[in-house]
Protein backbone atom coordinates (compact mmCIF):
# COMPACT_ATOMS: atom_id res chain seq x y z
CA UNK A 1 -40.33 -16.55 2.19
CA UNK A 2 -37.88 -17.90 4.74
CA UNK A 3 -36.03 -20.09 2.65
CA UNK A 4 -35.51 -17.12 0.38
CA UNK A 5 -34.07 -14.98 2.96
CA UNK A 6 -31.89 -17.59 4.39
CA UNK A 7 -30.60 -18.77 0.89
CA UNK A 8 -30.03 -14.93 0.07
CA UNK A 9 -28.05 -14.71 3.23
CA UNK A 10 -25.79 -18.01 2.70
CA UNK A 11 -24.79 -16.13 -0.74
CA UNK A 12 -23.57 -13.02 0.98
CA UNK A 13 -22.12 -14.81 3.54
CA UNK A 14 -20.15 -16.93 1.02
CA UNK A 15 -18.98 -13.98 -0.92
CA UNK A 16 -18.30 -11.94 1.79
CA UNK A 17 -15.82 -14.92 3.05
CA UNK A 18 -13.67 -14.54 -0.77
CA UNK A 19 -12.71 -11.20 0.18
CA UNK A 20 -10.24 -12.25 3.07
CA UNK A 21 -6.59 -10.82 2.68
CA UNK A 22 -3.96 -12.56 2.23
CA UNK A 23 -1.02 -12.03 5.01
CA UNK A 24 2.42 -11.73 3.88
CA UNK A 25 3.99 -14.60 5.19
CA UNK A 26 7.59 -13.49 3.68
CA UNK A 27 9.08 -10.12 2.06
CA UNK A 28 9.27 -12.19 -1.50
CA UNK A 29 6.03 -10.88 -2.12
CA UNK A 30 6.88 -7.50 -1.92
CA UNK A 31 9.86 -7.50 -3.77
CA UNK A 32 8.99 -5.01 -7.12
CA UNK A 33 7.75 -1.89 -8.05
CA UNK A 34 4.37 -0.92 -6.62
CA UNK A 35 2.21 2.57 -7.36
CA UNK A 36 0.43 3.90 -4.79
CA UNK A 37 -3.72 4.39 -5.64
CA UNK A 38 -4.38 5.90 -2.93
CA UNK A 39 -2.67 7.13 0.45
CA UNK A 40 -4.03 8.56 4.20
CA UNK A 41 -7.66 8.15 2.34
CA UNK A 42 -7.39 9.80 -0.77
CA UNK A 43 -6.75 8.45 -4.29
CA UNK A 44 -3.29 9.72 -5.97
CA UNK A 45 -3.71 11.53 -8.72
CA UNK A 46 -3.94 10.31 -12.32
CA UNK A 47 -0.77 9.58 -13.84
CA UNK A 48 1.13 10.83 -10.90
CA UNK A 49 4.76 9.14 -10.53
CA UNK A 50 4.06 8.08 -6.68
CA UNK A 51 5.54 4.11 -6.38
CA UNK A 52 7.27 2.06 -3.82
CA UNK A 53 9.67 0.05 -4.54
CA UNK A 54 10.91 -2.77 -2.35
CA UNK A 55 14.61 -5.00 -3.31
CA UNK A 56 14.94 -8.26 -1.47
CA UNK A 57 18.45 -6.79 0.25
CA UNK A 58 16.03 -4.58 2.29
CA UNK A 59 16.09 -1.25 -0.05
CA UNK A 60 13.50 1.02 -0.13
CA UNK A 61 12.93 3.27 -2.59
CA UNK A 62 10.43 5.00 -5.29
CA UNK A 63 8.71 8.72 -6.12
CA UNK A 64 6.88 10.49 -3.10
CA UNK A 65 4.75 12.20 -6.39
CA UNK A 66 7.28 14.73 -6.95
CA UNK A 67 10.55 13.67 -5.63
CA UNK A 68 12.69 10.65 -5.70
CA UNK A 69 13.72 8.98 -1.96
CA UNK A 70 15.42 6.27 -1.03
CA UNK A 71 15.84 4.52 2.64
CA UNK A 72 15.13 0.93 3.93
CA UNK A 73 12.59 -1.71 4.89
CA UNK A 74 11.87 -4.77 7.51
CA UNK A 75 9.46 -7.09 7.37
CA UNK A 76 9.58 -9.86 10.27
CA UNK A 77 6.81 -11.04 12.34
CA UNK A 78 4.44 -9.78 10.12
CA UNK A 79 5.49 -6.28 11.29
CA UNK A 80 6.25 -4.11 8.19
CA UNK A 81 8.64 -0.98 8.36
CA UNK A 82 9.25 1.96 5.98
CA UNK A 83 11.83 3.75 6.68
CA UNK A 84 12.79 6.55 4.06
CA UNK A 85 15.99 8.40 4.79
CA UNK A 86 15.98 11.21 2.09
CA UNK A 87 14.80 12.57 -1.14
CA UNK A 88 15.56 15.22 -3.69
CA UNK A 89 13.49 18.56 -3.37
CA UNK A 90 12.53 19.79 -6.57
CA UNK A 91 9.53 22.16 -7.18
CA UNK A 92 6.32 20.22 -8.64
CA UNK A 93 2.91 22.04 -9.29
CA UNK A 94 0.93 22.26 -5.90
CA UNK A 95 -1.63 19.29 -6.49
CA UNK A 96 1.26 16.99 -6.17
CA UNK A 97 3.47 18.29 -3.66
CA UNK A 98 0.34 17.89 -1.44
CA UNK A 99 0.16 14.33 -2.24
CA UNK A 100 4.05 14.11 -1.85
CA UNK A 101 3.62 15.64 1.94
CA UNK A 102 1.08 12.46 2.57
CA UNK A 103 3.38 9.58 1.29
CA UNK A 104 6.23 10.95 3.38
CA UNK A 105 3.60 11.05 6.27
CA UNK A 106 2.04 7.90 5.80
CA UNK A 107 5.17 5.78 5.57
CA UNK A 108 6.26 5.79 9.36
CA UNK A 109 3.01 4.88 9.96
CA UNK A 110 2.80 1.62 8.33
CA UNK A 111 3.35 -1.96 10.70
CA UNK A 112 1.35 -4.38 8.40
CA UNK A 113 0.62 -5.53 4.61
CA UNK A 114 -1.57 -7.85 3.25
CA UNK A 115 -2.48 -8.95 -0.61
CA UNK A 116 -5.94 -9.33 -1.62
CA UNK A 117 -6.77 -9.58 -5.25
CA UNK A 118 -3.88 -8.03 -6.87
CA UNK A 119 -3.76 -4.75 -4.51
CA UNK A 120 -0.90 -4.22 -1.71
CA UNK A 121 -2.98 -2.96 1.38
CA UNK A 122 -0.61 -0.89 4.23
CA UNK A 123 -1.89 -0.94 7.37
CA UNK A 124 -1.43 1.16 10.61
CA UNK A 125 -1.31 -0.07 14.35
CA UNK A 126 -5.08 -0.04 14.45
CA UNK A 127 -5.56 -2.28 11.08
CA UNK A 128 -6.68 1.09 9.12
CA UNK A 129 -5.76 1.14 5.53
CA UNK A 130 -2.59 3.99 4.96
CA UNK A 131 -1.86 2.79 1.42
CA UNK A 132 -3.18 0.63 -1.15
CA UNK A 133 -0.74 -0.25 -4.39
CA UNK A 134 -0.58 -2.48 -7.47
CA UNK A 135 2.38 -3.96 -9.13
CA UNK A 136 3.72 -2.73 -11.79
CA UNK A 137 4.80 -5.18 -14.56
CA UNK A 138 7.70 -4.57 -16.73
């Protein structure tokens, strides 16, 4: 019965070890177009337009779910900035203007990124997740 528990628990203990994330070591790896699943918690909505998109001369820009913005990036030291310095203001139905109002609150908030199986993971101060994204192939 022992050996069954303690081979049970080597398993999950070597699993659990293959979902480390990977740190950034370099902005090359977040140079593209990424769309944001979720933000502050909650998953974007289907379909919905919200992306990031990061240029290796240090330009942000992308769709907040409703509008267009543009602004800048750093990444040094492991300490990622967003830093979006405007955006267009059209009228979208209410469901995503909500979900524009968290991407353009979640972005200031962001100081770290890591890679883990495909999916961008945004980080705050406090290593809680703000935003996870996937690349978008052309």
């Amino acid at each position: 019965m022992i050996k069954h528990f303690l081979g049970a628990a080597a398993v999950i203990f070597s699993l659990s070890a293959c979902q480390s994330h990977s740190v950034i070591d370099n902005s090359t790896s977040l140079i593209g177009t990424w769309h944001i699943e979720s933000v502050l918690s909650a998953p974007t909505i289907d379909y919905s337009p919200a992306k990031l998109i990061f240029t290796e001369n240090g330009q942000l820009s992308g769709n907040t779910s409703c509008n267009p913005f543009m602004g800048h990036y750093t990444f040094e030291d492991n300490i990622l900035t967003l830093s979006p310095a405007g955006s267009t203001r059209k009228a979208c139905i209410e469901a995503l203007m909500t979900q524009e109002q968290k991407v353009m609150k979640a972005m200031p908030l962001i100081e770290s990124a890591s890679i883990n199986q495909g999916k961008l993971r945004l980080v705050d101060q406090n290593n809680q997740t703000i935003m996870v994204l996937s690349k978008l192939t052309k």
